[in-house]
C-alpha atoms as a PDB file:
ATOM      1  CA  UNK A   1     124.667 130.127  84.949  1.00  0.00           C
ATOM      2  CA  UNK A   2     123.078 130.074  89.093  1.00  0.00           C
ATOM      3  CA  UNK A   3     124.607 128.401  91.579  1.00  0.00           C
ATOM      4  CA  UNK A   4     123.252 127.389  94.147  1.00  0.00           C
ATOM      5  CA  UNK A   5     124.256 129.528  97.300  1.00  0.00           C
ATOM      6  CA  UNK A   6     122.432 127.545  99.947  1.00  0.00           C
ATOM      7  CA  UNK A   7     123.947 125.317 102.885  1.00  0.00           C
ATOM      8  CA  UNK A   8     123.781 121.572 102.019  1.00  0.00           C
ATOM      9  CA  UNK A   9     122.992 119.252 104.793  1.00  0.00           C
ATOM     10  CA  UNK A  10     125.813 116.897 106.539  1.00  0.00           C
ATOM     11  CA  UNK A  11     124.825 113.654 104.390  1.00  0.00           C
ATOM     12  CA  UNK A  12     125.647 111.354 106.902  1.00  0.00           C
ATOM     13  CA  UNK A  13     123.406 113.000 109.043  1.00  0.00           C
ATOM     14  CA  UNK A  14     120.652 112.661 106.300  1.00  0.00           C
ATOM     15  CA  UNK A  15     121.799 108.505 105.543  1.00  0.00           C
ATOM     16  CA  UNK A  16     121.138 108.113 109.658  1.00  0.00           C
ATOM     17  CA  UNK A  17     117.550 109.882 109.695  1.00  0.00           C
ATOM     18  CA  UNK A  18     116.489 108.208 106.153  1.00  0.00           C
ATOM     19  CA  UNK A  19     117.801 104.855 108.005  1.00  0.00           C
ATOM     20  CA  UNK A  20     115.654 105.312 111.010  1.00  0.00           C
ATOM     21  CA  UNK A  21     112.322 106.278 109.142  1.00  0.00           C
ATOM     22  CA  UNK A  22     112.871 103.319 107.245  1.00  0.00           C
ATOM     23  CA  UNK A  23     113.193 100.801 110.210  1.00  0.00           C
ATOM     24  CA  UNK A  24     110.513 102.275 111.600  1.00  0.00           C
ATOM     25  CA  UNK A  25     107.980 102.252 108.503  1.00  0.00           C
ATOM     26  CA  UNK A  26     109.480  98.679 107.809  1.00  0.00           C
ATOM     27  CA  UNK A  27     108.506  97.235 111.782  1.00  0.00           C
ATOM     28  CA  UNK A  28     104.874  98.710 111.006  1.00  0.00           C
ATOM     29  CA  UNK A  29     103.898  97.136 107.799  1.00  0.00           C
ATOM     30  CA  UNK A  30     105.899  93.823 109.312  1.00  0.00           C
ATOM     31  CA  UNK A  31     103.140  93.654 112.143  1.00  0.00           C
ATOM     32  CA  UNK A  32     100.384  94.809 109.944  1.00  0.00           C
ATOM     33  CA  UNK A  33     101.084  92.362 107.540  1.00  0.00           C
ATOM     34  CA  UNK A  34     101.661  89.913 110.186  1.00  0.00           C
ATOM     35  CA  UNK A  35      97.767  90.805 111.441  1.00  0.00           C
ATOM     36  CA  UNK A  36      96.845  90.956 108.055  1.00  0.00           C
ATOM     37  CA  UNK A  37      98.095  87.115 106.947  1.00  0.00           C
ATOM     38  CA  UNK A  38      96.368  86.046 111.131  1.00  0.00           C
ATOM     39  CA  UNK A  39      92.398  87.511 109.778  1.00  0.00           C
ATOM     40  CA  UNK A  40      92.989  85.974 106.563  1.00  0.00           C
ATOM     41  CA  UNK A  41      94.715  82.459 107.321  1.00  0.00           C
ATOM     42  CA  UNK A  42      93.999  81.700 110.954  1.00  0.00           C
ATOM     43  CA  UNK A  43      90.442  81.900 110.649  1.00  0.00           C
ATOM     44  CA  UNK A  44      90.308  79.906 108.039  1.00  0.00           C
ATOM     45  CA  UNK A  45      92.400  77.498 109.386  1.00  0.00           C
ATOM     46  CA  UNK A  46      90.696  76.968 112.482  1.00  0.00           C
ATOM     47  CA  UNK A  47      87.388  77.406 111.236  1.00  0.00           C
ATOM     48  CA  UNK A  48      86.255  74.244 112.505  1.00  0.00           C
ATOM     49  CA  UNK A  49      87.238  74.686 116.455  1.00  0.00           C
ATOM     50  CA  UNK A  50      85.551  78.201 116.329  1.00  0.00           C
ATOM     51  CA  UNK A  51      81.698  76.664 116.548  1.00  0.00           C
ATOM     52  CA  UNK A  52      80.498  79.202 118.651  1.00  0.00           C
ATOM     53  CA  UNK A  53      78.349  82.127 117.403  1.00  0.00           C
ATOM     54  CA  UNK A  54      78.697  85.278 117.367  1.00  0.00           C
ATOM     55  CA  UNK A  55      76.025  87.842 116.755  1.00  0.00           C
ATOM     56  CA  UNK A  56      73.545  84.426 115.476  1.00  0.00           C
ATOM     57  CA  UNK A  57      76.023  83.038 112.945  1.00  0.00           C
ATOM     58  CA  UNK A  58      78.835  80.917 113.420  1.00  0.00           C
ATOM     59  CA  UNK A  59      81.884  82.704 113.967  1.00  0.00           C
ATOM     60  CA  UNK A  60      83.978  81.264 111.113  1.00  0.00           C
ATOM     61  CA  UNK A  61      81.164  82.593 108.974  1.00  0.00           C
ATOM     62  CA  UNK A  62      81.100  85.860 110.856  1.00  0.00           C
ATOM     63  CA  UNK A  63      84.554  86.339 110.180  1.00  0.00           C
ATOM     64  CA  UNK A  64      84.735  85.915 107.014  1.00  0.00           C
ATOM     65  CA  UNK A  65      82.138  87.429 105.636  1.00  0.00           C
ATOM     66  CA  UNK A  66      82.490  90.794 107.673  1.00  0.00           C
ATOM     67  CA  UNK A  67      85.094  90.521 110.328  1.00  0.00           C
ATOM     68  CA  UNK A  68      88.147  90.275 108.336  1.00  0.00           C
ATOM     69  CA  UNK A  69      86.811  93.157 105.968  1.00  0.00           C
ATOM     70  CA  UNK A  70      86.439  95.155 108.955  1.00  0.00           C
ATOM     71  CA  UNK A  71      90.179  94.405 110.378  1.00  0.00           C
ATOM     72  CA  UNK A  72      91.566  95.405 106.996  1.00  0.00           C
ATOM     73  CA  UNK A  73      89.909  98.746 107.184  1.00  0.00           C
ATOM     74  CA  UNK A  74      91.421  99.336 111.166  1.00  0.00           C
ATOM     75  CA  UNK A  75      94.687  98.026 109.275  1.00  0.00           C
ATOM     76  CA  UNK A  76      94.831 100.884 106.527  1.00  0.00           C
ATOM     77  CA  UNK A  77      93.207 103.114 109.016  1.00  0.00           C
ATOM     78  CA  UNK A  78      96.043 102.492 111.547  1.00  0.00           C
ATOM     79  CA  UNK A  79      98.993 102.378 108.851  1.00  0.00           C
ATOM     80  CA  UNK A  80      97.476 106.068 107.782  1.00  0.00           C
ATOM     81  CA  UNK A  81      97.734 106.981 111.304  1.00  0.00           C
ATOM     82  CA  UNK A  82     101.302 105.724 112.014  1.00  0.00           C
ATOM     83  CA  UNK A  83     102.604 107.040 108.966  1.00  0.00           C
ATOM     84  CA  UNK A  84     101.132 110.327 109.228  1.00  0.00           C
ATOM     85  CA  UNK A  85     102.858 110.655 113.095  1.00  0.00           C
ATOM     86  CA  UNK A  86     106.103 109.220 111.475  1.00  0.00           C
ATOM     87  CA  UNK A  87     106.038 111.608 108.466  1.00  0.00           C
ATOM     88  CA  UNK A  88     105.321 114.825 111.240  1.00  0.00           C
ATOM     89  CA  UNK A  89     108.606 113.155 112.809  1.00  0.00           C
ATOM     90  CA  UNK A  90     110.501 113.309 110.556  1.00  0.00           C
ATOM     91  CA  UNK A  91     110.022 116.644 109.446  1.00  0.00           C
ATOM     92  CA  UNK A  92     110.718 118.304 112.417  1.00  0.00           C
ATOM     93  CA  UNK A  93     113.698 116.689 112.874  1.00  0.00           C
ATOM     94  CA  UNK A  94     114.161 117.825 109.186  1.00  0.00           C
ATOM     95  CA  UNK A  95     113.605 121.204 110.131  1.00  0.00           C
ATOM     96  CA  UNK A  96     115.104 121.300 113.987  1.00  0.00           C
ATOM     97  CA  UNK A  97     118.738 121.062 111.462  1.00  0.00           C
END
């Protein structure tokens, strides 16, 4: 039977750093989400006060049809981003111990 003869990392220390990431990855799909629900729900809602156009069509129309389409793309592009900076974070914090 192997054992295994490698040092195991201080757990706490692994709790604290699992913590963090989370918080972290938790305040950027709060704000994303948050922009997510405004594109879908505010423009809808206040479709009628937003008469002016935009590119010849009315904005609400604008929006709709390719404006919000176009923010959920920068969303995903952005969370892809963010997570990919987080991720390289955390690792070398991973391997600095």
């Amino acid at each position: 039977m192997a054992f295994c003869t490698r040092k195991l990392p201080d757990m706490r220390q692994i709790t604290v750093s699992r913590r963090g990431y989370w918080s972290q990855n938790l305040r950027i799909i709060s704000a994303l989400l948050l922009l997510c629900c405004s594109a879908t729900f505010g423009v809808s809602y206040f479709a009628r006060d937003m008469s002016f156009h935009f590119f010849g069509w009315p904005f609400s129309f604008w929006m709709g049809a390719q404006g919000a389409p176009a923010i959920y793309c920068l969303i995903v592009w952005f969370y892809a981003h963010a997570m990919r900076r987080l991720d390289a974070a955390q690792e070398r914090e991973r391997e600095a111990d």
